[in-house]
Protein backbone atom coordinates (compact mmCIF):
# COMPACT_ATOMS: atom_id res chain seq x y z
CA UNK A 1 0.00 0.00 0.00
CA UNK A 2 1.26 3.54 -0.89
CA UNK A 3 0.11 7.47 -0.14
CA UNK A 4 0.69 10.14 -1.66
CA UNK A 5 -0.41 13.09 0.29
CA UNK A 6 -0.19 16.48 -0.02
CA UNK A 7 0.14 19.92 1.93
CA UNK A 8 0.21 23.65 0.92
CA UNK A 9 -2.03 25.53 -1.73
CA UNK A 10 -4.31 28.28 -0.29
CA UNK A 11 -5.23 31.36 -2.15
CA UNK A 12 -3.03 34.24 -3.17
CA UNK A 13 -2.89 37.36 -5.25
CA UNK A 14 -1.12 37.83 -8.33
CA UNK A 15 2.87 38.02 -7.78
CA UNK A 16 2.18 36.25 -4.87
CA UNK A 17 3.97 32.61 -3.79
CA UNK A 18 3.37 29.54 -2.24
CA UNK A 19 4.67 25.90 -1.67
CA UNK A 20 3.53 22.83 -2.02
CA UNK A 21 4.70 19.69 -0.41
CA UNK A 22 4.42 15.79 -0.96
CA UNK A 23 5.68 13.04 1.15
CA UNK A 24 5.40 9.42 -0.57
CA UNK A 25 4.81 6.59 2.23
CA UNK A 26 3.92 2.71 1.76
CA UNK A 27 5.57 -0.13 1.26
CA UNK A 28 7.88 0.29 -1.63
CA UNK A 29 11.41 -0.33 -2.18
CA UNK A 30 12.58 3.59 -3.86
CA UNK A 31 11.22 6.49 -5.60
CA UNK A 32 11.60 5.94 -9.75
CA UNK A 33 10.11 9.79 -9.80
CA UNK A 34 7.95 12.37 -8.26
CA UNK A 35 6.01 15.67 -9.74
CA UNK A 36 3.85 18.13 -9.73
CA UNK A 37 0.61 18.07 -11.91
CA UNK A 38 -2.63 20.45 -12.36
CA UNK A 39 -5.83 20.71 -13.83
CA UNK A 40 -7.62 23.62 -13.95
CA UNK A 41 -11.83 23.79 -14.28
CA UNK A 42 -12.75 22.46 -17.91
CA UNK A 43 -8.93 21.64 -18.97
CA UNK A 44 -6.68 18.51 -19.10
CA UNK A 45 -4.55 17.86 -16.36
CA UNK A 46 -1.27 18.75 -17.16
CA UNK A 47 2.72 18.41 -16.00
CA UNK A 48 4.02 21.16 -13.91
CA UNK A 49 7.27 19.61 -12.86
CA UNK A 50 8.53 16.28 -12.42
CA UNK A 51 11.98 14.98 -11.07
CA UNK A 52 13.45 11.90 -12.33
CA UNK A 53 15.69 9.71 -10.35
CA UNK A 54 18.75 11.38 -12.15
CA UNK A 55 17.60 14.79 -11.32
CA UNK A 56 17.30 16.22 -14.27
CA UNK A 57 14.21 18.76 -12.95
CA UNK A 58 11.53 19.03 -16.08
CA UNK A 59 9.29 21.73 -16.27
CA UNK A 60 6.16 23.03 -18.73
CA UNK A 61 7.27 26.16 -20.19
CA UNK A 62 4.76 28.36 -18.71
CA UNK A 63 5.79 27.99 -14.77
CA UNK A 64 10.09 28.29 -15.99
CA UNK A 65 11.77 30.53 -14.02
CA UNK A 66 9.24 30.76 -11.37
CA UNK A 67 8.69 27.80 -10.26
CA UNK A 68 11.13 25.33 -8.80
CA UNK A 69 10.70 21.65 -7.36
CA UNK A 70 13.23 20.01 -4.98
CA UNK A 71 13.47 16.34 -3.71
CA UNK A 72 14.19 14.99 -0.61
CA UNK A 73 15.52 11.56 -1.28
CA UNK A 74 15.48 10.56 2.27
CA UNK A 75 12.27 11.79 2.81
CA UNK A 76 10.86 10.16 -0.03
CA UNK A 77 9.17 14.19 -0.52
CA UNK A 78 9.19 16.57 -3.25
CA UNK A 79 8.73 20.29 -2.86
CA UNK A 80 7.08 22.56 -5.21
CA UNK A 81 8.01 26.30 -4.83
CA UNK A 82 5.61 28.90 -6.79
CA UNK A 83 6.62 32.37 -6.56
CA UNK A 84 5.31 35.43 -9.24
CA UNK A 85 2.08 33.23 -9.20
CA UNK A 86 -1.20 34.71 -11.82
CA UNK A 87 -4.71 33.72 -11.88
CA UNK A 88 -3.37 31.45 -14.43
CA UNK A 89 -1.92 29.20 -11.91
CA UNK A 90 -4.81 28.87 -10.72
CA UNK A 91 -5.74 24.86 -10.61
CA UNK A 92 -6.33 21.61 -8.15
CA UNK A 93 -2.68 20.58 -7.96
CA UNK A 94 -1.88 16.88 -7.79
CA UNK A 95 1.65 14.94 -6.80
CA UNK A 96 2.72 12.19 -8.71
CA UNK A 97 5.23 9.11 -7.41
CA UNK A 98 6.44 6.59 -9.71
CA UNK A 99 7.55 4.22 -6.95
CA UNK A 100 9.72 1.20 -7.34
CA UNK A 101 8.18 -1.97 -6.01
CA UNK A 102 8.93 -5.77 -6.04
CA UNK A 103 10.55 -7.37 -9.29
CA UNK A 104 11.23 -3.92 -10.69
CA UNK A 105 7.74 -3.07 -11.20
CA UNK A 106 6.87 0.55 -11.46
CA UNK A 107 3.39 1.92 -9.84
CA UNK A 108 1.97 4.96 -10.26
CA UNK A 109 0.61 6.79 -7.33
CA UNK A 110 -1.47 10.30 -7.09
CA UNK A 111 -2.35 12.42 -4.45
CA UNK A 112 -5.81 13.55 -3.27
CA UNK A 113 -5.08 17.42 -5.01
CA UNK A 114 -4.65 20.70 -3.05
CA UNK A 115 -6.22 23.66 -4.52
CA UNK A 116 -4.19 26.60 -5.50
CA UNK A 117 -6.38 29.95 -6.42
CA UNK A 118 -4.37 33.32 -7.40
CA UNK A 119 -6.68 35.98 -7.34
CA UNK A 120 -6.54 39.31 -9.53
């Protein structure tokens, strides 16, 4: 059994910031990756960041340079940090883990979402 749950979000105004955490718990045996997702009311959810095992941070191109993530490998955690936010951000943000389980085998995990308004 694995969670994925969630902390942070709120509401904001524009330029405004705030972080988002995840924590990844559960019998598992590593983390393959974890990221940040969102879905905003009558649009596909999409990526916001993700962070692979080799680090190499990903991000969509409308958050660069304002948003960063950071993992905590110990922790089994991942950070999301939103600064110069816009009502654009505004969306039910979910966390991803790609854990590593028995034989190899990959599972997919999601969080319960946190909502994250920016107001004009």
């Amino acid at each position: 059994q694995v969670e994925v749950v969630e902390s942070g979000g709120g509401m904001v105004q524009t330029g405004g910031s705030l972080r988002l955490s995840c924590a990844a718990s559960g019998s598992f045996l590593g983390i393959s990756s974890m990221g940040w997702y969102r879905q905003a009311p009558g649009k596909q959810r999409e990526l916001v960041a993700n962070i692979p095992a080799d680090g190499r941070r990903q991000y969509a191109d409308s958050v660069k340079g304002r948003f960063i993530i950071h993992r905590d490998q110990v922790r089994r955690a991942v950070t999301l940090q939103m600064d110069s936010l816009t009502p654009e951000d505004t969306a039910v943000y979910y966390c991803k883990a790609v854990v590593i389980q028995q034989n190899d085998v990959r599972g997919t995990y999601w969080g319960q979402g946190t909502q994250v308004t920016v107001s004009s």
